[in-house]
N, C-alpha and C. Protein backbone atom coordinates (compact mmCIF):
# COMPACT_ATOMS: atom_id res chain seq x y z
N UNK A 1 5.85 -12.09 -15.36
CA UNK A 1 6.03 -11.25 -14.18
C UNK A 1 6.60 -12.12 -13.06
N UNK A 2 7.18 -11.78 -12.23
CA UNK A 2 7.89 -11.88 -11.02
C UNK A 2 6.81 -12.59 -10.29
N UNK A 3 6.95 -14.15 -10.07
CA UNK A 3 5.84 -14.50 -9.25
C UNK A 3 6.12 -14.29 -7.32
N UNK A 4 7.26 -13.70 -7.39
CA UNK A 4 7.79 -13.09 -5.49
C UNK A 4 7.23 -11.73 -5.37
N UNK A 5 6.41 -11.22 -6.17
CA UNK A 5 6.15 -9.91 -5.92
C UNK A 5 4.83 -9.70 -4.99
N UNK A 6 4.43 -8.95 -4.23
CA UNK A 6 3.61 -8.62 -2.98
C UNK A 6 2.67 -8.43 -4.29
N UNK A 7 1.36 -8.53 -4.02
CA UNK A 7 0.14 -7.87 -4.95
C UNK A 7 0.22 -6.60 -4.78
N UNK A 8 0.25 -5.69 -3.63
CA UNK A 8 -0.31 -4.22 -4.47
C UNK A 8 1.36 -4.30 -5.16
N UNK A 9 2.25 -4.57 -5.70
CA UNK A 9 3.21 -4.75 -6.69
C UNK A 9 2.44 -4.81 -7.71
N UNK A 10 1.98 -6.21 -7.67
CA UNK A 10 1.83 -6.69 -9.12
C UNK A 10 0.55 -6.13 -9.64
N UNK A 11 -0.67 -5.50 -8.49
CA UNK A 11 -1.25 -4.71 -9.63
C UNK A 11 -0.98 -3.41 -9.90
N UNK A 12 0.50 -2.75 -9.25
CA UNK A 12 0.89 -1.25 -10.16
C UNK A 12 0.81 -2.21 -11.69
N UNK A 13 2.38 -3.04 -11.55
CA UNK A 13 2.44 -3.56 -12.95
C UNK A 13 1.56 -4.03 -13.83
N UNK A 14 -0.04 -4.32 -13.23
CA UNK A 14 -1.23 -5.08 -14.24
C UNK A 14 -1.70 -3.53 -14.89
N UNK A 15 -1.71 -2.66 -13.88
CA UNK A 15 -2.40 -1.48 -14.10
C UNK A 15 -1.45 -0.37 -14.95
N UNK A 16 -0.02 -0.57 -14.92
CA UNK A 16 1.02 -0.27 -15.93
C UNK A 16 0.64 -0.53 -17.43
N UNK A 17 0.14 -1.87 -17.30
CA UNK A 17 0.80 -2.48 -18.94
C UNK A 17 -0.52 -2.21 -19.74
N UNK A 18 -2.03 -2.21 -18.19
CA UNK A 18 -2.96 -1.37 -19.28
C UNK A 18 -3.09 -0.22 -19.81
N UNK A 19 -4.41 0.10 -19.74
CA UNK A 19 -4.76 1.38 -19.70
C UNK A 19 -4.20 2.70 -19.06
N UNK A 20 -3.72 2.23 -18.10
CA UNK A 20 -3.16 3.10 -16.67
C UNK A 20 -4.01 3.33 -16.05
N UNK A 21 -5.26 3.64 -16.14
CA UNK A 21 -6.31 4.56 -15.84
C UNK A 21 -6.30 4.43 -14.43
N UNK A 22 -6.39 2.97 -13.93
CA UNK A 22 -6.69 2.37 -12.79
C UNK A 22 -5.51 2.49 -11.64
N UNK A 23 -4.06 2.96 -12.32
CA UNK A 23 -2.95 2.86 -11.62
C UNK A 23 -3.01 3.82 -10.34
N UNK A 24 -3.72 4.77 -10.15
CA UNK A 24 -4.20 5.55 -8.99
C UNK A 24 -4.31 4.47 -7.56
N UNK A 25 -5.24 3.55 -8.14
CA UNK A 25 -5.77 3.13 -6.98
C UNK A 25 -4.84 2.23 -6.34
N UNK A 26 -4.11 1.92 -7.38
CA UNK A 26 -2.48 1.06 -6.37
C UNK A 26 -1.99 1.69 -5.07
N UNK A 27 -2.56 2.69 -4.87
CA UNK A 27 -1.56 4.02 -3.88
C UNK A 27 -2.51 4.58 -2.72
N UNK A 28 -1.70 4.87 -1.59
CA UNK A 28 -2.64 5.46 -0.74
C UNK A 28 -2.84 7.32 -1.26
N UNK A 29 -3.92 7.53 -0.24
CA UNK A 29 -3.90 8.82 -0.59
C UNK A 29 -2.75 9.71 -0.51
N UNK A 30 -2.35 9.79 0.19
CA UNK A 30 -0.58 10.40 0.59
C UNK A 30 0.51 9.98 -0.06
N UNK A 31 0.27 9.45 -1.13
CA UNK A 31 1.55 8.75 -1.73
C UNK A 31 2.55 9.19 -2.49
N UNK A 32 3.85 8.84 -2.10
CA UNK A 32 4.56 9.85 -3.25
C UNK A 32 5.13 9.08 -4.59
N UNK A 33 5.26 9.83 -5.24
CA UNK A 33 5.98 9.31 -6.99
C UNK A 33 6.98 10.11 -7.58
N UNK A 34 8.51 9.39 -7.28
CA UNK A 34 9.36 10.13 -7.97
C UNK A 34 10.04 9.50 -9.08
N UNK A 35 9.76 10.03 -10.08
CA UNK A 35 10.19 9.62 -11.21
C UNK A 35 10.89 10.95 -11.93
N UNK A 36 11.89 10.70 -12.68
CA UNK A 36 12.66 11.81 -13.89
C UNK A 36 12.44 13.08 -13.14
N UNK A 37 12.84 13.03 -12.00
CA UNK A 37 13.41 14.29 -11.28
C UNK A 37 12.85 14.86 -10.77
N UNK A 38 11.04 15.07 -10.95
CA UNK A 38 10.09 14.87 -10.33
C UNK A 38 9.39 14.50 -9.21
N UNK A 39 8.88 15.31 -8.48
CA UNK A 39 7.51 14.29 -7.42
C UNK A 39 6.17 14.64 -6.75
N UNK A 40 5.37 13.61 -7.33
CA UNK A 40 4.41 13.67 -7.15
C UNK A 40 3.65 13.10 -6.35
N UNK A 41 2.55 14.19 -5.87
CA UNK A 41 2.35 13.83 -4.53
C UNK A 41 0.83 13.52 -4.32
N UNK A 42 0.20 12.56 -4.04
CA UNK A 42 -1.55 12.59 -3.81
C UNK A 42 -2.00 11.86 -5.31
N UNK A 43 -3.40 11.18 -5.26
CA UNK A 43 -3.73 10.71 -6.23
C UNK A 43 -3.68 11.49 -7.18
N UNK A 44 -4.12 12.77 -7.59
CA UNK A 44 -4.49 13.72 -8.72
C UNK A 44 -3.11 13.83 -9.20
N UNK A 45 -1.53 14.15 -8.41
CA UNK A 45 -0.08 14.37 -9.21
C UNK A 45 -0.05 12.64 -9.87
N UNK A 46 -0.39 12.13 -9.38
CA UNK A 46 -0.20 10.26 -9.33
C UNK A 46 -0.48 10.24 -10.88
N UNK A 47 -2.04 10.54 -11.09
CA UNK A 47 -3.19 9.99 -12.23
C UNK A 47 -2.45 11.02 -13.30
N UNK A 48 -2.12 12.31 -12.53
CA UNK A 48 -1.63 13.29 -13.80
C UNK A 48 -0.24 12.55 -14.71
N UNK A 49 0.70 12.27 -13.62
CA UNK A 49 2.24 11.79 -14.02
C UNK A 49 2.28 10.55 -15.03
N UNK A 50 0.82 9.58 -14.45
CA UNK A 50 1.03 8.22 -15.50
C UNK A 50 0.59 8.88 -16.94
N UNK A 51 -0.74 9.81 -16.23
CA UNK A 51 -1.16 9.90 -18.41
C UNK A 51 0.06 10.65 -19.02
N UNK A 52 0.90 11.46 -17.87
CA UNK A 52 1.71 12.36 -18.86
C UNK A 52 2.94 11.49 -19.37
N UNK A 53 3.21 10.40 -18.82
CA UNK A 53 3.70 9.62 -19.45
C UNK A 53 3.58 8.58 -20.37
N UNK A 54 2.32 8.30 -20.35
CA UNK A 54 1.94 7.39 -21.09
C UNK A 54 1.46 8.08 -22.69
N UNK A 55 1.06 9.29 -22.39
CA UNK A 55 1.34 10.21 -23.72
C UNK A 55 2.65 10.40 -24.42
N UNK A 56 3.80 10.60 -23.74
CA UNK A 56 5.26 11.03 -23.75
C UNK A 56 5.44 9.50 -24.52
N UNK A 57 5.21 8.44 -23.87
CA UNK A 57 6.08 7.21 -24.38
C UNK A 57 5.45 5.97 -24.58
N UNK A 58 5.47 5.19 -25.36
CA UNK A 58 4.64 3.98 -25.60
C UNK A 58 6.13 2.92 -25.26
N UNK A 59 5.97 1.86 -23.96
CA UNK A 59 6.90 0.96 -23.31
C UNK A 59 5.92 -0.31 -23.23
N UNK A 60 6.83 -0.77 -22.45
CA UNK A 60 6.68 -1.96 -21.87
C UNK A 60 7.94 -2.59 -20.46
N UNK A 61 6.85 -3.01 -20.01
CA UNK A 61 8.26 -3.10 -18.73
C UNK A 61 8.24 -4.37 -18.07
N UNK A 62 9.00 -5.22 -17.72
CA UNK A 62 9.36 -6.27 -17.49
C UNK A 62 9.85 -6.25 -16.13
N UNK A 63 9.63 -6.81 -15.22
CA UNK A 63 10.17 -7.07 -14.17
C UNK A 63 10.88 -7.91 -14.17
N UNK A 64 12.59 -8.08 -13.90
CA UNK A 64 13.53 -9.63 -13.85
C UNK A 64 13.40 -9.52 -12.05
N UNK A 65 13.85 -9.03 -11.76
CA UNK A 65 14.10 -9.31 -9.96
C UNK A 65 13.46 -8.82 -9.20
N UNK A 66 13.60 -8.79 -7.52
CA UNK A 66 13.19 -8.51 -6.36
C UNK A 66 14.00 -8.46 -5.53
N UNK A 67 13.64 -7.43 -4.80
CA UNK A 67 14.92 -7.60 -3.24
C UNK A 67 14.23 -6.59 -2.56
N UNK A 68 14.17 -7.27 -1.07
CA UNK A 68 14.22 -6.50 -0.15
C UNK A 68 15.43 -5.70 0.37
N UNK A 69 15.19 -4.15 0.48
CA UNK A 69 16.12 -3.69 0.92
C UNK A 69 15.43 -2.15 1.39
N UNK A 70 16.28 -1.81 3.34
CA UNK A 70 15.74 -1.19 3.71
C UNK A 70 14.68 -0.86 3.98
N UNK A 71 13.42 -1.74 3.99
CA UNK A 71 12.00 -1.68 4.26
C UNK A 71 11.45 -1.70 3.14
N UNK A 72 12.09 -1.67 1.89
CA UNK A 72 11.24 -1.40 0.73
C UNK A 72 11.98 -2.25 0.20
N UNK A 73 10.59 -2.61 -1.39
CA UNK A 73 10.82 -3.59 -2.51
C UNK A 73 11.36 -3.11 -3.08
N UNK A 74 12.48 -3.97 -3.82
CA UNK A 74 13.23 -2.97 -5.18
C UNK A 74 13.26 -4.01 -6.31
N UNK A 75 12.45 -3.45 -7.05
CA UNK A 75 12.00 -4.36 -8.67
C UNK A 75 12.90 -3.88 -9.66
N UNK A 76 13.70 -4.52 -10.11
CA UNK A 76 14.60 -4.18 -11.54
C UNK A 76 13.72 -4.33 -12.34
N UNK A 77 13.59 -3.48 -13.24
CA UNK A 77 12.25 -3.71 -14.52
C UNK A 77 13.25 -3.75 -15.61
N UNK A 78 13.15 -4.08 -16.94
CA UNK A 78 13.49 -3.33 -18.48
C UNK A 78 12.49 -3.38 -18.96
N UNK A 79 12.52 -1.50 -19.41
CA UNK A 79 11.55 -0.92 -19.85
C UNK A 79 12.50 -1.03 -21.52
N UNK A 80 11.40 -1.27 -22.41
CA UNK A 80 11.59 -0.72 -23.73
C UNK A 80 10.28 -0.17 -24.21
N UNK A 81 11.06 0.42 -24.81
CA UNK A 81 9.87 1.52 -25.59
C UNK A 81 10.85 2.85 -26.78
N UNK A 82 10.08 3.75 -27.13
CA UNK A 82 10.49 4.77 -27.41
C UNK A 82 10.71 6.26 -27.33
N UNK A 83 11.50 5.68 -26.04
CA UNK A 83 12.54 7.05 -25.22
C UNK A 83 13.99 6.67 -25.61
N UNK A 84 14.52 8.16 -25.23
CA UNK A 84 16.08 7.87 -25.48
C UNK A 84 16.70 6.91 -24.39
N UNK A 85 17.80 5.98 -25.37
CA UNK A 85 18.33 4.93 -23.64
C UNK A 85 17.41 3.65 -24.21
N UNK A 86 16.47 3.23 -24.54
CA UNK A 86 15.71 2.03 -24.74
C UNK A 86 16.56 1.35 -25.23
N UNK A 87 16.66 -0.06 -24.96
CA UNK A 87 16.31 -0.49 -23.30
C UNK A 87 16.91 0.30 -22.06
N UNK A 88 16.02 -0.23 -21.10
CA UNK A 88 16.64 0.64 -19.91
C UNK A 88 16.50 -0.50 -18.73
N UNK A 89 17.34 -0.80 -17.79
CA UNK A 89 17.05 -1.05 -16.74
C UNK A 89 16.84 -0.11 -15.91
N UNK A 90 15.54 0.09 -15.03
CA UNK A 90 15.03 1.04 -14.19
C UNK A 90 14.83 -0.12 -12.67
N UNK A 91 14.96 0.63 -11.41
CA UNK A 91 14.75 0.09 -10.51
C UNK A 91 13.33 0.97 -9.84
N UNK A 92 12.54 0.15 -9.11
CA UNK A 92 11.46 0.83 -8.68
C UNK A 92 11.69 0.41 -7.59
N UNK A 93 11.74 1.30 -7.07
CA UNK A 93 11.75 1.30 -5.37
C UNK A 93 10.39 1.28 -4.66
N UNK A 94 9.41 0.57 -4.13
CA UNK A 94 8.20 0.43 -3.68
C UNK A 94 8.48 -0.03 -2.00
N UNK A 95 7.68 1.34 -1.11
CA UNK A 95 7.08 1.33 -0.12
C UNK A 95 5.77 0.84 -0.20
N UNK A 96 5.08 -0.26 0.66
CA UNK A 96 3.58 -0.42 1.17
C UNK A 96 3.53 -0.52 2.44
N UNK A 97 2.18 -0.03 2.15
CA UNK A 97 1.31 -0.16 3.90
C UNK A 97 0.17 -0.70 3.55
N UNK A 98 -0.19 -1.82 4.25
CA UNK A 98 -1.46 -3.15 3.78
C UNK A 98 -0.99 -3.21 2.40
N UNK A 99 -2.26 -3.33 2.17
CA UNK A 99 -2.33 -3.52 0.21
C UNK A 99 -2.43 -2.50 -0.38
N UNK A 100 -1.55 -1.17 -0.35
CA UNK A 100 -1.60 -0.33 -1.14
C UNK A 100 0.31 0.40 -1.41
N UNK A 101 0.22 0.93 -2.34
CA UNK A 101 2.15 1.64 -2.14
C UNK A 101 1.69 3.10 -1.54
N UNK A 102 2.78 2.97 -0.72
CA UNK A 102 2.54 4.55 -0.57
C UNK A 102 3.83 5.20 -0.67
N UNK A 103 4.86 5.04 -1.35
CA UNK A 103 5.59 5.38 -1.90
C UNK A 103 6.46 4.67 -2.89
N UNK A 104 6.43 5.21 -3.94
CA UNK A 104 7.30 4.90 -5.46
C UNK A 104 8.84 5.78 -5.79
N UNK A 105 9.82 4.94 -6.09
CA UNK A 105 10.90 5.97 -6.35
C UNK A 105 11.54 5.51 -7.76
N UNK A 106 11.64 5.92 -8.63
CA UNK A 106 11.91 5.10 -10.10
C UNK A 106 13.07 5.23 -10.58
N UNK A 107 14.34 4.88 -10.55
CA UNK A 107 15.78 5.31 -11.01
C UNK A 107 16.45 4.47 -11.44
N UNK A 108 17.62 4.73 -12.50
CA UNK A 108 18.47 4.20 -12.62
C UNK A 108 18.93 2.85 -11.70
């Protein structure tokens, strides 16, 4: 992993590569998550979107870079797994406030 990454970063990604279960608590209450066209909003869309993905697809995701841009982190990941497109470079766009994200944007 990316040793330039802010912690509440690096524990979405600790809380990614587990269980997920815990990936809620990376986020404030208000937080948004847009992923695959999608968005979800508040812990409960948050906790719903990881299991529904983590059902949908068995990955793994790698972080190569970092950059600040526009107030927010932008992490190049490659995700592999088995979705269509694997490998993928995905960029995650991460807003925080203190130690938590309070907004996620996941794209191309």
């Amino acid at each position: 992993m990316t040793a330039t990454l802010p912690q509440p970063i690096k524990n979405y990604f600790t809380a990614d590569a587990s269980d997920g279960a815990t990936i809620v608590n990376c986020f404030t209450d208000n937080a948004v998550v847009k992923d695959e066209g999608q968005t979800h909003i508040g812990p409960e869309a948050i906790q719903q979107w990881k299991e529904n993905a983590s059902a949908k697809y068995d990955y793994t995701c790698q972080p190569l870079s970092s950059e600040q841009q526009d107030g927010k982190v932008v992490v190049t990941c490659r995700l592999t797994g088995n979705f269509p497109g694997s490998p993928a470079d995905l960029r995650f766009r991460f807003e925080l406030e203190g130690d938590r994200i309070t907004s996620l944007d996941i794209a191309p």
